[in-house]
PDB file of N, CA and C in Angstrom:
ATOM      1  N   UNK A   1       0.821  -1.193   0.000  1.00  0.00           N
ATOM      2  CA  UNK A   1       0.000   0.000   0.000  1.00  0.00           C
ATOM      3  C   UNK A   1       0.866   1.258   0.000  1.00  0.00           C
ATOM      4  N   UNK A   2       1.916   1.054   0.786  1.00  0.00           N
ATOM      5  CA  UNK A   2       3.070   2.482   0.821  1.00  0.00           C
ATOM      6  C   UNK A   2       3.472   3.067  -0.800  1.00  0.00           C
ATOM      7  N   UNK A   3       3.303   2.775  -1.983  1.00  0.00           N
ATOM      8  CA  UNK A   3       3.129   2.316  -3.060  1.00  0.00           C
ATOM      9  C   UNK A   3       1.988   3.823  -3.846  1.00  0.00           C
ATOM     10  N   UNK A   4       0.942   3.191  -3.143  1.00  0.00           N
ATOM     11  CA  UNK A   4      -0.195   4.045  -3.295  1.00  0.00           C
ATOM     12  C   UNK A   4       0.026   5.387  -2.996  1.00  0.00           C
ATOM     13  N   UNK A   5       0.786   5.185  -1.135  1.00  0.00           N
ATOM     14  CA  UNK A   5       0.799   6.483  -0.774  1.00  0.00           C
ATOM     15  C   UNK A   5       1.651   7.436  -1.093  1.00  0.00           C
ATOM     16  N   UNK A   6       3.002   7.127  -2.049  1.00  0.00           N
ATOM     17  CA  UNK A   6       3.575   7.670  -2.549  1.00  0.00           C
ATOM     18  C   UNK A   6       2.794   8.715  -4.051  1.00  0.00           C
ATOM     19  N   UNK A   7       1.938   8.004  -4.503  1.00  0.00           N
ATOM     20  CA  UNK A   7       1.431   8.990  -5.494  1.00  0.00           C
ATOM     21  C   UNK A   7       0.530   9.618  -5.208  1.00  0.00           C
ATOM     22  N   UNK A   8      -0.667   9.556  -3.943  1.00  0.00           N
ATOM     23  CA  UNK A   8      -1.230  10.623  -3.278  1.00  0.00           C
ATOM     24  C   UNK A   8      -1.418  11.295  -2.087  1.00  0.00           C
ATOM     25  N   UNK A   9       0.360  10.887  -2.174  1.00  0.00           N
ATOM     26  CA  UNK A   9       0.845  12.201  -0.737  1.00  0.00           C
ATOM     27  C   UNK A   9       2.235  12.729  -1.131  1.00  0.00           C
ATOM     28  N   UNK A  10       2.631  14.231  -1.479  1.00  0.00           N
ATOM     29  CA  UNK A  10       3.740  14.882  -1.857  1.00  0.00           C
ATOM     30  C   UNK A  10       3.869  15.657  -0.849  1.00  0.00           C
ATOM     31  N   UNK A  11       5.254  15.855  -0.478  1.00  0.00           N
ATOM     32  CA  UNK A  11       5.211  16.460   1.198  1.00  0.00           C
ATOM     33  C   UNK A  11       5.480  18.049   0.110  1.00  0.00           C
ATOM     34  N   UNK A  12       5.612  18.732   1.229  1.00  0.00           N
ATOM     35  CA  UNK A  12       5.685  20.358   0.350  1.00  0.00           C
ATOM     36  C   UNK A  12       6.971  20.715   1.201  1.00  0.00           C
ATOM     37  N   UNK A  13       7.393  22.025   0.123  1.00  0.00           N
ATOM     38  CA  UNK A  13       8.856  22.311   0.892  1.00  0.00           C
ATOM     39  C   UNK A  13      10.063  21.511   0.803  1.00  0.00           C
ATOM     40  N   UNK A  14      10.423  21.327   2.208  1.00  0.00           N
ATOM     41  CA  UNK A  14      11.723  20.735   2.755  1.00  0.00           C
ATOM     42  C   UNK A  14      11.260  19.748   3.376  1.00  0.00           C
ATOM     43  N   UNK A  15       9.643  19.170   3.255  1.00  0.00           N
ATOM     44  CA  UNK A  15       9.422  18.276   4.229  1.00  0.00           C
ATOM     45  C   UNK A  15       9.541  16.829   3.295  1.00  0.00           C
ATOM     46  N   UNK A  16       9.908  15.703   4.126  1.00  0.00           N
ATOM     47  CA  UNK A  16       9.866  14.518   3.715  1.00  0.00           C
ATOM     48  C   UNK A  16       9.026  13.615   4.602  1.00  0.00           C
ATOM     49  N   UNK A  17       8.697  12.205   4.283  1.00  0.00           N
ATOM     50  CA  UNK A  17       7.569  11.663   4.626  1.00  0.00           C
ATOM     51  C   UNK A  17       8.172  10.142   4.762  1.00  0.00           C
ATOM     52  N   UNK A  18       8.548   9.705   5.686  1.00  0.00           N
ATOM     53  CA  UNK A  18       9.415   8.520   6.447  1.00  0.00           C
ATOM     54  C   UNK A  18       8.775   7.436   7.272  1.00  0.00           C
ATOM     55  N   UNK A  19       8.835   6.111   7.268  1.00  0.00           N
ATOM     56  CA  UNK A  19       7.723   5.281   7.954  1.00  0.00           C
ATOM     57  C   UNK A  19       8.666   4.282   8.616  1.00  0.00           C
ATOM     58  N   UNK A  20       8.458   4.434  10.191  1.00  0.00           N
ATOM     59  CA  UNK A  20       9.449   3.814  10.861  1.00  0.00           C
ATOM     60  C   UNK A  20       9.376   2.239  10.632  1.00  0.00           C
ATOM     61  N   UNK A  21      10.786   1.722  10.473  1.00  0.00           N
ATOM     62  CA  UNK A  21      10.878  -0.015  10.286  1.00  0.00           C
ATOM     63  C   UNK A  21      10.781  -0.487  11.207  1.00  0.00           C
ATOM     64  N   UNK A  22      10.070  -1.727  11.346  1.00  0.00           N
ATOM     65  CA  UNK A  22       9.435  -2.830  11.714  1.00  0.00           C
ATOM     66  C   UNK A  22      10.617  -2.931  13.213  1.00  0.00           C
ATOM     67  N   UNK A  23      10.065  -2.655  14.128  1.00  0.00           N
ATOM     68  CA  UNK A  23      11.069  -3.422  15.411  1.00  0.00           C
ATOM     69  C   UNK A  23      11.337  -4.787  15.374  1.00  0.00           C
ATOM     70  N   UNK A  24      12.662  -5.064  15.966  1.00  0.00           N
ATOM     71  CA  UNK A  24      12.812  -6.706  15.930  1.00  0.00           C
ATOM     72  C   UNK A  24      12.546  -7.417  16.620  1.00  0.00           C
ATOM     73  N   UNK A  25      11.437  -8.322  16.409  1.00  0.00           N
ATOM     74  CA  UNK A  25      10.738  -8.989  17.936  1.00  0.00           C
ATOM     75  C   UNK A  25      11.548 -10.086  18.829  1.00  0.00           C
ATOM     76  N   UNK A  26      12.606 -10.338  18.181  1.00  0.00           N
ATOM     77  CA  UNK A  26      13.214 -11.748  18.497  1.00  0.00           C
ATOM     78  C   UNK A  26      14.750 -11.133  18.264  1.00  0.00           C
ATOM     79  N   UNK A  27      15.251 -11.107  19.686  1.00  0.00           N
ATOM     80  CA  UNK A  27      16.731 -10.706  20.003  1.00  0.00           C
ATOM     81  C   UNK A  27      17.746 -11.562  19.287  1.00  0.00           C
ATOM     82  N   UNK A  28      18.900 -11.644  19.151  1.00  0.00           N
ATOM     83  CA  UNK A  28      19.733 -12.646  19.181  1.00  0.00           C
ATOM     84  C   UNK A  28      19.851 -13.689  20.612  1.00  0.00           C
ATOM     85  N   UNK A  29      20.133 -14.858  20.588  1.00  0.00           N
ATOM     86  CA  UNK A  29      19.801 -15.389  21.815  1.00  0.00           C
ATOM     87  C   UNK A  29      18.356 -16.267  21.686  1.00  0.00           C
ATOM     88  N   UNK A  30      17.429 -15.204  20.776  1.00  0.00           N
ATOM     89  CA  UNK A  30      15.866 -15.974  20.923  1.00  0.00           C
ATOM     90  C   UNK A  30      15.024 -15.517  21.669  1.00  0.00           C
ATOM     91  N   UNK A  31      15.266 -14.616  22.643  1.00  0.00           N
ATOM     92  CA  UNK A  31      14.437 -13.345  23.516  1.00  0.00           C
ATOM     93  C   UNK A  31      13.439 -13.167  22.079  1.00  0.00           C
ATOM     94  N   UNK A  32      11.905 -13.289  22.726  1.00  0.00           N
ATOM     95  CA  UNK A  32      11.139 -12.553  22.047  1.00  0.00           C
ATOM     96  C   UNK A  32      10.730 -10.947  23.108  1.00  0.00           C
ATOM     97  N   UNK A  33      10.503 -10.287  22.492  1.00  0.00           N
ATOM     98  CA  UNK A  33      10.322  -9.065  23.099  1.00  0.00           C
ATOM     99  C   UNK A  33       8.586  -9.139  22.690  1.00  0.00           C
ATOM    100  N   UNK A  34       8.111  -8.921  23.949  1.00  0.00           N
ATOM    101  CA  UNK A  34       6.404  -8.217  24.011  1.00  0.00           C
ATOM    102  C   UNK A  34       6.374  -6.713  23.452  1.00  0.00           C
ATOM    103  N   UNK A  35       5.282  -6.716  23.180  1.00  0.00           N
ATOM    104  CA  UNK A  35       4.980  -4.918  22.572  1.00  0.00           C
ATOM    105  C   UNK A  35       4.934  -4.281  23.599  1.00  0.00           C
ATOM    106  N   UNK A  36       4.765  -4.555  25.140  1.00  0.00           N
ATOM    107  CA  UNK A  36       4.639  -3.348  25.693  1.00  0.00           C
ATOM    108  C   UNK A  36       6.848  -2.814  25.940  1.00  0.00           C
ATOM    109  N   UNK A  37       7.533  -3.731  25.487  1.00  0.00           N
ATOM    110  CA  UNK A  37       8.876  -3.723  25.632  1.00  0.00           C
ATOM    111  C   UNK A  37       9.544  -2.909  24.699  1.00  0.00           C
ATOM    112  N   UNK A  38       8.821  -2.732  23.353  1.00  0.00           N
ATOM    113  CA  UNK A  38       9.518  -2.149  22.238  1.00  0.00           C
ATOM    114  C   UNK A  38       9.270  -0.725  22.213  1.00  0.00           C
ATOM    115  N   UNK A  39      10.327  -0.140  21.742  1.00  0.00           N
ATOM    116  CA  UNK A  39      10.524   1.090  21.988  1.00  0.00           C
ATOM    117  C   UNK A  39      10.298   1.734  20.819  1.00  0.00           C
ATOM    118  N   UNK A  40       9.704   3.132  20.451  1.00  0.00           N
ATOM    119  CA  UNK A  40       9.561   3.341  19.133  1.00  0.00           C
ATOM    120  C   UNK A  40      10.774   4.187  18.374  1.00  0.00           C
ATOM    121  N   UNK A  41      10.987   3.408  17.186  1.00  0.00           N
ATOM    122  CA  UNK A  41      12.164   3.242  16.498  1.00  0.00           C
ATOM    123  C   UNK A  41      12.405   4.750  16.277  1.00  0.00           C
ATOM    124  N   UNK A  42      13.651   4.556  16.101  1.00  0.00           N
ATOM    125  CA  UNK A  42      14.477   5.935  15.329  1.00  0.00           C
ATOM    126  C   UNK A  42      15.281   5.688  13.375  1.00  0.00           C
ATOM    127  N   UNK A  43      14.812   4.579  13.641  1.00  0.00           N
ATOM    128  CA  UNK A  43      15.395   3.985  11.966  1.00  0.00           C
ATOM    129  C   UNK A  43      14.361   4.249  11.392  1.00  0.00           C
ATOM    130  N   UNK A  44      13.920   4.785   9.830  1.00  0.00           N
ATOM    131  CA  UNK A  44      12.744   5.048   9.205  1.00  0.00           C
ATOM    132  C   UNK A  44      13.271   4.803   7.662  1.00  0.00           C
ATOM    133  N   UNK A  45      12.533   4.378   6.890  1.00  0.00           N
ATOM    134  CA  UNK A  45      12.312   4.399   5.635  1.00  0.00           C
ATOM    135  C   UNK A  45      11.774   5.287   4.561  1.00  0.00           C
ATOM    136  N   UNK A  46      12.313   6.762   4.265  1.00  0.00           N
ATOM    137  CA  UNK A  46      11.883   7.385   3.356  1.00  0.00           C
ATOM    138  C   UNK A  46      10.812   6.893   2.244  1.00  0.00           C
ATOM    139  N   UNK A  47       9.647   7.427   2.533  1.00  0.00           N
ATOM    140  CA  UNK A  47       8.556   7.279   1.234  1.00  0.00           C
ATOM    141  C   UNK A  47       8.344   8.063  -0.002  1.00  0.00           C
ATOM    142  N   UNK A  48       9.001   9.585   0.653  1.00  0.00           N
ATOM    143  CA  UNK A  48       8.338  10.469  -0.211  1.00  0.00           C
ATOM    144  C   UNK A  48       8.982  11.938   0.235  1.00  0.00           C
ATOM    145  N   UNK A  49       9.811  12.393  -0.871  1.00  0.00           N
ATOM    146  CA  UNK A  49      11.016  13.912  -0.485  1.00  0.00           C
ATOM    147  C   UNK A  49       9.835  15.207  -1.525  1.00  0.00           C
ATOM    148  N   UNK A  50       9.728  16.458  -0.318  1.00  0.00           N
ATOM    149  CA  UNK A  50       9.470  17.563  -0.925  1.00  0.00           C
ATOM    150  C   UNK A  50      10.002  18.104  -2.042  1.00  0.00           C
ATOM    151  N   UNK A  51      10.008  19.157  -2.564  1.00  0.00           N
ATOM    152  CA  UNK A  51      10.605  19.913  -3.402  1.00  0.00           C
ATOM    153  C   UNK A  51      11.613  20.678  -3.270  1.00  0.00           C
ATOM    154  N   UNK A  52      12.344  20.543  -1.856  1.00  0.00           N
ATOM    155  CA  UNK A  52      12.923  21.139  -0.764  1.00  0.00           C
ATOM    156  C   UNK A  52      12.779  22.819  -0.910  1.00  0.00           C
ATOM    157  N   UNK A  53      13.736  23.438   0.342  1.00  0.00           N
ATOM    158  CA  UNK A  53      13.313  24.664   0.417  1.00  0.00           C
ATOM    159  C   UNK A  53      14.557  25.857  -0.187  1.00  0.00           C
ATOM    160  N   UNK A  54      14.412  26.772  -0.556  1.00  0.00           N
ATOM    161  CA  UNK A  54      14.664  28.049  -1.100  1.00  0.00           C
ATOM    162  C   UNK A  54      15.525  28.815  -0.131  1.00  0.00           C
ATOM    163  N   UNK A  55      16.357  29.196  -1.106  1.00  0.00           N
ATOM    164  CA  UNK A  55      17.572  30.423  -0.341  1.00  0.00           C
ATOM    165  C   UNK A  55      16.793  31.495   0.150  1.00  0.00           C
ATOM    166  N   UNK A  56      16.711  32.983   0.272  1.00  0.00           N
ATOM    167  CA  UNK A  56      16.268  34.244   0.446  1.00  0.00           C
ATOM    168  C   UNK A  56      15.890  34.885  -1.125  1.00  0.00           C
ATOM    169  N   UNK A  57      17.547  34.247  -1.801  1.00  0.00           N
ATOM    170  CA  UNK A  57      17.435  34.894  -3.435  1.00  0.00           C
ATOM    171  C   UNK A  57      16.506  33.790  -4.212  1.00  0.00           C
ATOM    172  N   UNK A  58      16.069  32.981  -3.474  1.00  0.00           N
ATOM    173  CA  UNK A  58      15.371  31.883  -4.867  1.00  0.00           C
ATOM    174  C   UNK A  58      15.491  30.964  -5.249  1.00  0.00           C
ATOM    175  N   UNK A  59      17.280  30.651  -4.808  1.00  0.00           N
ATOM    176  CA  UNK A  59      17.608  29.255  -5.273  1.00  0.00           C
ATOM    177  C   UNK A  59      17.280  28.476  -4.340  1.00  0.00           C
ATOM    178  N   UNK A  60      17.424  27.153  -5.278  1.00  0.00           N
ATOM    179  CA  UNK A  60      16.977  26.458  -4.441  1.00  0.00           C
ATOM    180  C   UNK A  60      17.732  24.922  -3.208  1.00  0.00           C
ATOM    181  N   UNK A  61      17.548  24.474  -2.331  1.00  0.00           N
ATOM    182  CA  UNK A  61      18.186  24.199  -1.513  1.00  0.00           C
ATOM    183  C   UNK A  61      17.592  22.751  -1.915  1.00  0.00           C
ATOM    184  N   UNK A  62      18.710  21.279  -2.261  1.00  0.00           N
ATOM    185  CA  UNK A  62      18.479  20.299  -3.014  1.00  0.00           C
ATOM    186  C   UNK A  62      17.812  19.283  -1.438  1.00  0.00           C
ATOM    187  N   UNK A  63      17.355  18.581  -1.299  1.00  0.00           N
ATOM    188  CA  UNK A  63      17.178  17.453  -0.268  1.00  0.00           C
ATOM    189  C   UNK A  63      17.890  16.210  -0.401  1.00  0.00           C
ATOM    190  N   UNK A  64      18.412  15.928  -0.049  1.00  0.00           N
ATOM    191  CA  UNK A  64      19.854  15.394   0.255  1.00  0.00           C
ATOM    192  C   UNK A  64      19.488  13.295   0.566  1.00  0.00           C
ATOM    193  N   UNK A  65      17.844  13.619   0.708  1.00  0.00           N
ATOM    194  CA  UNK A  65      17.713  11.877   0.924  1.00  0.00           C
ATOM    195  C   UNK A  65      16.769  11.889  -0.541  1.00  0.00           C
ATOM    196  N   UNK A  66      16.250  10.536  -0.422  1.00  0.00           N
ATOM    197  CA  UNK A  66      15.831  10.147  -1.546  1.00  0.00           C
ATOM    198  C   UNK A  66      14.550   8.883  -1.132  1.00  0.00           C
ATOM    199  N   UNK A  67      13.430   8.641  -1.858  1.00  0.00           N
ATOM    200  CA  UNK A  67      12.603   7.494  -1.548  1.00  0.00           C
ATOM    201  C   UNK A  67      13.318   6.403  -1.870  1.00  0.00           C
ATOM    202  N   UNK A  68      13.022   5.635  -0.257  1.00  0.00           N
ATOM    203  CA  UNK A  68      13.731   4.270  -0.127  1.00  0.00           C
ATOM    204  C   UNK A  68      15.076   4.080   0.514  1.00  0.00           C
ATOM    205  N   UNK A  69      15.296   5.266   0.859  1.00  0.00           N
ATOM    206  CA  UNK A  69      17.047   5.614   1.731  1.00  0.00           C
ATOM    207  C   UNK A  69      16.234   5.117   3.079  1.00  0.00           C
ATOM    208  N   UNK A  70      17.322   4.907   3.935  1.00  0.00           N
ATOM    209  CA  UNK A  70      17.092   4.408   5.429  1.00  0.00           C
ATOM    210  C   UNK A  70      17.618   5.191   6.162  1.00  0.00           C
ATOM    211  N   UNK A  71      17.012   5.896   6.848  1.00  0.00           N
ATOM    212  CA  UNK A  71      17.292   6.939   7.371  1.00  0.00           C
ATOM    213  C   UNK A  71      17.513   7.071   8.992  1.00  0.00           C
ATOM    214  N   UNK A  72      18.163   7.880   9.976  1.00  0.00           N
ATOM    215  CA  UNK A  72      18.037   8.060  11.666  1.00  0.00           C
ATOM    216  C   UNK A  72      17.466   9.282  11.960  1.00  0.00           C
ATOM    217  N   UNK A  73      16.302   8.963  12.448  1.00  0.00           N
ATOM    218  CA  UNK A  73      16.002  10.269  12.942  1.00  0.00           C
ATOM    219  C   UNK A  73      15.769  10.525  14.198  1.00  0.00           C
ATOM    220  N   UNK A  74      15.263  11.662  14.645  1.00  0.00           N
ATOM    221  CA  UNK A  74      15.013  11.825  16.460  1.00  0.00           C
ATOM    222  C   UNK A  74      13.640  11.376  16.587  1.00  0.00           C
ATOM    223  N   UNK A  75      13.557  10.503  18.336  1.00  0.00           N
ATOM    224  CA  UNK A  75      12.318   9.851  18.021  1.00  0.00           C
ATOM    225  C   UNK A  75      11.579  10.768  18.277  1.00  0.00           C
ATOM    226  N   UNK A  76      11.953  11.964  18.599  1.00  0.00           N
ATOM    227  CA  UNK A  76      10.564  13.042  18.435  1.00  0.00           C
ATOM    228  C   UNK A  76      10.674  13.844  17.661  1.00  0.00           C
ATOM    229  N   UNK A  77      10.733  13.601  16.400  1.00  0.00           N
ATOM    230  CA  UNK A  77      11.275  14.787  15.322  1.00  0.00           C
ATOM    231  C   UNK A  77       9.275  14.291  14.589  1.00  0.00           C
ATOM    232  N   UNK A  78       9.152  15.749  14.080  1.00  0.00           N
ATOM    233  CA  UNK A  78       8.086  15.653  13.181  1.00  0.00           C
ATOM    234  C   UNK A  78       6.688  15.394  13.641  1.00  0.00           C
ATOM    235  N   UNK A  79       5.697  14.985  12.556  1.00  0.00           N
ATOM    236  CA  UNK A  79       4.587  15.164  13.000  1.00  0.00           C
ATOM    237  C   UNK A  79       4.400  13.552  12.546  1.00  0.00           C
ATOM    238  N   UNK A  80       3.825  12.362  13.470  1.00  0.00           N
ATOM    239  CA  UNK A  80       3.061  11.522  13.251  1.00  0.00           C
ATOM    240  C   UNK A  80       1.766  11.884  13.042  1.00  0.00           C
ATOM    241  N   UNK A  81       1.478  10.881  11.348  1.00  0.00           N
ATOM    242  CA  UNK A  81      -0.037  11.076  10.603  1.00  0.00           C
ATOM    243  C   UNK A  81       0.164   9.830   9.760  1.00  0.00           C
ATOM    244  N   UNK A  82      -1.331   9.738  10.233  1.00  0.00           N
ATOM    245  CA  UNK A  82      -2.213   7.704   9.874  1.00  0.00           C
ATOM    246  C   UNK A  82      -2.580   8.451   8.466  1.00  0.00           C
ATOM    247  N   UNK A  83      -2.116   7.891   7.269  1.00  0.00           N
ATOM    248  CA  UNK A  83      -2.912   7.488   5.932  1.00  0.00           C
ATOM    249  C   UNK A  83      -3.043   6.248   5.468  1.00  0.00           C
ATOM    250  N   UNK A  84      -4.495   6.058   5.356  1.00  0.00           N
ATOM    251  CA  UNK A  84      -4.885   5.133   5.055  1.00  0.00           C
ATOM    252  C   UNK A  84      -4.432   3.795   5.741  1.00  0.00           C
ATOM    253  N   UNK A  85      -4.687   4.102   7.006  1.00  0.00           N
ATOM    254  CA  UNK A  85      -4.675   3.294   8.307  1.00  0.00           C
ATOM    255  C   UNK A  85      -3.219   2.603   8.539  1.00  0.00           C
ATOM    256  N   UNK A  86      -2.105   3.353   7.691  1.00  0.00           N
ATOM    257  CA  UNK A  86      -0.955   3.361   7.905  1.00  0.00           C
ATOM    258  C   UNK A  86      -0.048   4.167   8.973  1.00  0.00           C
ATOM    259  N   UNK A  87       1.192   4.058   9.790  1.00  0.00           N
ATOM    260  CA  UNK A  87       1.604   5.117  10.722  1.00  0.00           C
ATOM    261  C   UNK A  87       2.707   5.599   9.595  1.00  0.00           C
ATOM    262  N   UNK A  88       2.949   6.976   9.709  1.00  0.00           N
ATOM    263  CA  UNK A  88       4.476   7.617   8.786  1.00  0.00           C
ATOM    264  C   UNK A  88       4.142   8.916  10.108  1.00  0.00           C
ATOM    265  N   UNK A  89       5.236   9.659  10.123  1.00  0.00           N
ATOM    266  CA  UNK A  89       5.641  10.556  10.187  1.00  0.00           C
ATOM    267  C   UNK A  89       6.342  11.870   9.295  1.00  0.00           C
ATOM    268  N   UNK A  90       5.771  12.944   9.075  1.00  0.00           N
ATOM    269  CA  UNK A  90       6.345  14.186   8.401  1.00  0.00           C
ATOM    270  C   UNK A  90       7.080  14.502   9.248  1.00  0.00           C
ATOM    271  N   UNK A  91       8.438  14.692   8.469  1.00  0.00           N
ATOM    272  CA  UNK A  91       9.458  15.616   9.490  1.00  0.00           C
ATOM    273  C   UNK A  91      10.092  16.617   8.011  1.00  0.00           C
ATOM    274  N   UNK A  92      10.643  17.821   8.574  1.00  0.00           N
ATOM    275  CA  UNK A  92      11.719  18.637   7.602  1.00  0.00           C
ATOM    276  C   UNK A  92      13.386  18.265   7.648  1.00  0.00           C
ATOM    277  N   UNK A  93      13.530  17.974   6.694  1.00  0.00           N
ATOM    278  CA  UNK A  93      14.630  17.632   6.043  1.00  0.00           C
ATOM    279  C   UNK A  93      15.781  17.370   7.034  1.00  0.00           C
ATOM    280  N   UNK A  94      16.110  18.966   7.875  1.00  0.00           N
ATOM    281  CA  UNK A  94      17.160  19.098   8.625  1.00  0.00           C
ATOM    282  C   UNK A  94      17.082  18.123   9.806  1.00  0.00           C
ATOM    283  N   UNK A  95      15.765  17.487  10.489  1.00  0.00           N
ATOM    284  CA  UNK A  95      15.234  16.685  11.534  1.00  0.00           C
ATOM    285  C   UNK A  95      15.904  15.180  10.664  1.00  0.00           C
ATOM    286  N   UNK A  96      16.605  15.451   9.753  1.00  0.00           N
ATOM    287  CA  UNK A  96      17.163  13.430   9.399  1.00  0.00           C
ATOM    288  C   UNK A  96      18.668  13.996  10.571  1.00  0.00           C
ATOM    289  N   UNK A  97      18.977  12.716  11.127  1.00  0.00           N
ATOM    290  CA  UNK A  97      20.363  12.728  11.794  1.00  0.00           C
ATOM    291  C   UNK A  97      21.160  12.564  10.795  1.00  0.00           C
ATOM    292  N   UNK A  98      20.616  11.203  10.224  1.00  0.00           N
ATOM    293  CA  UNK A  98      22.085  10.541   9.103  1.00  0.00           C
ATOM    294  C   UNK A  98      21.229   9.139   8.584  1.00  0.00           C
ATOM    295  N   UNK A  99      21.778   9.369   7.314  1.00  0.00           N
ATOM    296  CA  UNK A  99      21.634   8.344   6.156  1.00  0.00           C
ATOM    297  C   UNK A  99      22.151   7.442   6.165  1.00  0.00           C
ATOM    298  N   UNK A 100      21.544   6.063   6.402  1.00  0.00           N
ATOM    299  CA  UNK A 100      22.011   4.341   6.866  1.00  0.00           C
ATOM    300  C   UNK A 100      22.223   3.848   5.476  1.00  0.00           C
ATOM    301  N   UNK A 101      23.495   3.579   5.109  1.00  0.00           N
ATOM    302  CA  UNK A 101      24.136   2.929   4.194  1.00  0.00           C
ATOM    303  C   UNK A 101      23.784   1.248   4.459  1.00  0.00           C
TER     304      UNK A 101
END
């Protein structure tokens, strides 16, 4: 469905549109972890990059990730929003820490 939401949701600006990856339920060792244990992630998956934002003179300022980069962000950076009974978060550009190779 993330698929879908890429062609009717374009973030505006400098904002990009990131959907945190799947926590790992099962440690090394074999620990399964319960949901009330998991913590909400800071690793996210780029869906969808603005048009980014503008100098003073006009030019323009490039966005530096791309849909499908893996990204770190702060776990309170941005705005969590459900589309289409999905979780993503909007955050602006500068709110990425660093790009997971």
């Amino acid at each position: 469905m993330t698929t879908a939401i890429k062609k009717k949701f374009k973030p505006l600006g400098d904002r990009v549109l990131v959907q945190h990856t799947e926590e790992q339920e099962t440690l090394r060792g074999g620990i399964v972890l319960p949901d009330a244990a998991k913590k909400k992630g800071q690793f996210a998956t780029v869906i969808a990059v603005g048009t980014g934002a503008t100098t003073p003179e006009g030019k323009p300022i490039p966005i530096l990730v791309k849909e499908g980069d893996k990204v770190l962000i702060d776990k309170y950076a941005g705005q969590e929003v459900t589309i289409e009974d999905e979780e993503f978060v909007i955050l602006r550009a500068n709110e990425i820490i660093a790009l997971i190779n």
